[in-house]
Protein backbone atom coordinates (compact mmCIF):
# COMPACT_ATOMS: atom_id res chain seq x y z
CA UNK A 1 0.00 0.00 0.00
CA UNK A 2 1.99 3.55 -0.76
CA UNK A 3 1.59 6.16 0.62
CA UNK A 4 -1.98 8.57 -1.05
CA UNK A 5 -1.56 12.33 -0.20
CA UNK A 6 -2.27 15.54 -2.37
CA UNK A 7 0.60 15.18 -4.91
CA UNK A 8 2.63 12.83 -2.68
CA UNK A 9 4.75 10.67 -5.45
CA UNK A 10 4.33 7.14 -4.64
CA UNK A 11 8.52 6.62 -4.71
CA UNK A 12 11.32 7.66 -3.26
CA UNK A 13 15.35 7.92 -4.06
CA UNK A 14 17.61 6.86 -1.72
CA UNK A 15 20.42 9.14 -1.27
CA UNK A 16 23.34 10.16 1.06
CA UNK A 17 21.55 12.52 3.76
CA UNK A 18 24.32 15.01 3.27
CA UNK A 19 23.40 15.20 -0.43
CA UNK A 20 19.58 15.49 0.25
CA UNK A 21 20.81 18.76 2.75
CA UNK A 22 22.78 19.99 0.02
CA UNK A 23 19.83 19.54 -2.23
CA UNK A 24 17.40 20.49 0.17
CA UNK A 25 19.73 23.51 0.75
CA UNK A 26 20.34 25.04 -2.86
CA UNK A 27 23.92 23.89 -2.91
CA UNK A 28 23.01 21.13 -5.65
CA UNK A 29 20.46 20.81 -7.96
CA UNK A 30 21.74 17.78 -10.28
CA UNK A 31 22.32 14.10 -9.23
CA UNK A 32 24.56 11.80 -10.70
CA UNK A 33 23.44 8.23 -9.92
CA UNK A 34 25.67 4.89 -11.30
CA UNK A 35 23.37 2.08 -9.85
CA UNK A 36 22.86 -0.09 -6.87
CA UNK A 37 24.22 -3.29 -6.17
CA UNK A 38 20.76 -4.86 -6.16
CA UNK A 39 19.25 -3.04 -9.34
CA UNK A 40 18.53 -5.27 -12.59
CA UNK A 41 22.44 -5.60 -13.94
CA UNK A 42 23.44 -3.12 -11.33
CA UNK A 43 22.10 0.08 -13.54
CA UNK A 44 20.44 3.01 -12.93
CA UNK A 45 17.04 3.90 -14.44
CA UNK A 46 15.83 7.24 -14.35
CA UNK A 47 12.40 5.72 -13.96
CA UNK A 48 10.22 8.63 -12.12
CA UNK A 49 9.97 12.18 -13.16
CA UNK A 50 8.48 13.03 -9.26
CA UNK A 51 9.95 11.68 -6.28
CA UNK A 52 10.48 11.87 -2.56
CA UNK A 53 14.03 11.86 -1.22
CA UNK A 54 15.06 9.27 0.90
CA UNK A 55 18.32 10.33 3.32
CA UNK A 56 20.56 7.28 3.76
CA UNK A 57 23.38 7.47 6.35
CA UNK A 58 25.87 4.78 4.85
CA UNK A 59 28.45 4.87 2.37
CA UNK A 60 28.99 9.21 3.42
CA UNK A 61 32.70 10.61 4.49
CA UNK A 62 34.15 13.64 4.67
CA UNK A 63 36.38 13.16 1.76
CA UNK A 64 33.70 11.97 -0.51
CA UNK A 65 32.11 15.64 -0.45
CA UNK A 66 34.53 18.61 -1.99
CA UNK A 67 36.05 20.18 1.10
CA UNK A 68 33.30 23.72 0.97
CA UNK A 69 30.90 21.16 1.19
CA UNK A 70 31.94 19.59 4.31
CA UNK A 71 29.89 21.34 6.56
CA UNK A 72 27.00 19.43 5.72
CA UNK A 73 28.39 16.50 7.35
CA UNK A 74 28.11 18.47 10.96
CA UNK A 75 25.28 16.93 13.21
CA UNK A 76 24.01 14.49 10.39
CA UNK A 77 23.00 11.90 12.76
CA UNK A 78 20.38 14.38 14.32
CA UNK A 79 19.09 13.71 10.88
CA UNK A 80 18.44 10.22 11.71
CA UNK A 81 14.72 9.35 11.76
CA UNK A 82 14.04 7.00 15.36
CA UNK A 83 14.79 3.34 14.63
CA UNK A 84 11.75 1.68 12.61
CA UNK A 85 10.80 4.89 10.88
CA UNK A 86 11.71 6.90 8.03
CA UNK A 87 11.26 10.62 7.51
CA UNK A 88 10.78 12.15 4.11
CA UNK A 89 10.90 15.80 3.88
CA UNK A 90 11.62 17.35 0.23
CA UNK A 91 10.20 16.21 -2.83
CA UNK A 92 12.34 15.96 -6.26
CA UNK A 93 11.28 16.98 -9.58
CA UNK A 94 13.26 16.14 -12.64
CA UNK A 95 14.21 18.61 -15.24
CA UNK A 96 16.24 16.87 -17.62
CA UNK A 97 17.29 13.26 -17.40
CA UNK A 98 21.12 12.73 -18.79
CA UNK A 99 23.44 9.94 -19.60
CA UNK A 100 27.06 11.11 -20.12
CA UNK A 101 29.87 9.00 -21.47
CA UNK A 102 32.28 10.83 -20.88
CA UNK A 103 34.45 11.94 -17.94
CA UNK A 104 35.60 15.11 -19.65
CA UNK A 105 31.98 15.99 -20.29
CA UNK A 106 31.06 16.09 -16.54
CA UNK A 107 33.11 18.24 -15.77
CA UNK A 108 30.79 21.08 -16.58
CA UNK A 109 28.54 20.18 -13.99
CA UNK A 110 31.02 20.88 -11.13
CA UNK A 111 29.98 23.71 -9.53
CA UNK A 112 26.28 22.17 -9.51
CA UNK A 113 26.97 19.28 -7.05
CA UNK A 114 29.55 18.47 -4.16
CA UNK A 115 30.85 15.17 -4.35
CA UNK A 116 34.43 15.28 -4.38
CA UNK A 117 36.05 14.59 -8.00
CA UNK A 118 37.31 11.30 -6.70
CA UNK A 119 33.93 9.78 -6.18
CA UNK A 120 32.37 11.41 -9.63
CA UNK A 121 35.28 9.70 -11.41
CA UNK A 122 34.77 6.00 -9.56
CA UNK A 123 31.56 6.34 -9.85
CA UNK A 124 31.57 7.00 -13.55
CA UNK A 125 34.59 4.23 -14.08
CA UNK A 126 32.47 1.92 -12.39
CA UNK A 127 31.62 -1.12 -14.61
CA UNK A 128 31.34 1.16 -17.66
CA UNK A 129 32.11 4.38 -18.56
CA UNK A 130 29.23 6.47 -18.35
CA UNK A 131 27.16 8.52 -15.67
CA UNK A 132 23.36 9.21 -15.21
CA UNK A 133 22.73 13.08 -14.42
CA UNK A 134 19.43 13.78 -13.26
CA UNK A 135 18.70 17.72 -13.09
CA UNK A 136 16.35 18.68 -10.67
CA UNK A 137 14.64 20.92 -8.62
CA UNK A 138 13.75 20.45 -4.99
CA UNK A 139 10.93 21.91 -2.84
CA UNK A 140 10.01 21.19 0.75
CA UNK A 141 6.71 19.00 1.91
CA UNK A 142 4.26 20.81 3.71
CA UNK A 143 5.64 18.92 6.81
CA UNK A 144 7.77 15.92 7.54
CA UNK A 145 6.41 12.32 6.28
CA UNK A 146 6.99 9.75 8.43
CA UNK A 147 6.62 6.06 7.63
CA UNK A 148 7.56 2.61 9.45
CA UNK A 149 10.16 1.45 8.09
CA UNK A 150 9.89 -1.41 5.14
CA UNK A 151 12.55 -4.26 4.78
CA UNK A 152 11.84 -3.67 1.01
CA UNK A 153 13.80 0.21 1.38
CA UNK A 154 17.07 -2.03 2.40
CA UNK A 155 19.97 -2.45 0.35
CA UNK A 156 22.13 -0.73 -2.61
CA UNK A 157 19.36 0.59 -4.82
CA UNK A 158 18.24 4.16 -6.10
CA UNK A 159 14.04 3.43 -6.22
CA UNK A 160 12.20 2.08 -3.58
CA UNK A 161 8.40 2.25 -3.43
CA UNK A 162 6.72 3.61 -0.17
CA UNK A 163 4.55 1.37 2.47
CA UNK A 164 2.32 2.82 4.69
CA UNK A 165 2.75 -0.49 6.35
CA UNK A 166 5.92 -1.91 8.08
């Protein structure tokens, strides 16, 4: 059962919660996304125009972020939703959906996210050479969503539909 709520996509992204502040925050406003472990040949699909961002708290380090952007790493675990739950607060809307092939040619989105160029270049050297770059814009629910957590928002994936169950 997902979630039903006056324009309240149905999915969510999972992404580092520093990111989602950074997005949240006007710091950012593309994402580049490789794939999870656990998605169909381990590829990303930009598969939803609308979606709800998911904060993760794994996998984030201060060197993975450019060093400007390291501030958003202070107090992160106050982020944390209480065990069992999840808290969704900004909702994602995609622009333009990209794939780029080439390392050179990302480069002209650095000033518009702030992973550290280490990361952007395993990430795009990762299996194959290429990169998904999803432009978008990110407003602010009305007020925090908070859902049990679902074993089915586990593990390295991008999507994850939202239960109103646990």
């Amino acid at each position: 059962m997902t979630p039903r709520g006056p324009g309240l996509p149905a999915f969510a992204f999972k992404e580092w919660a520093a990111i989602c502040r950074a997005l949240a925050a006007g710091r950012q406003d593309v994402i580049l996304r490789k794939g999870g472990i656990v998605e169909p040949g381990g590829a990303f699909r930009p598969e939803h125009a609308e979606f709800l961002l998911l904060p993760t708290f794994v996998h984030q380090a201060p060197e993975s972020l450019v060093p400007d952007a390291r501030d958003l790493l202070v107090d992160i675990d106050g982020d944390r939703p209480p065990e069992g739950s999840v808290v969704l607060r900004h909702m994602a809307r995609v622009r333009e959906a990209l794939r780029i092939r080439s390392l050179a040619d990302l480069a002209a989105f650095r000033g518009r996210h702030v992973w550290s160029d280490a990361v952007v270049a395993e990430r795009f050297h990762r299996w194959q050479d290429e990169l998904h770059v999803l432009e978008v814009e990110v407003t602010p629910l009305p007020g925090p969503l908070t859902l049990p957590w679902h074993d089915s928002y586990g593990g390295c994936k991008s999507w994850v539909e939202l239960m109103t169950r646990g």
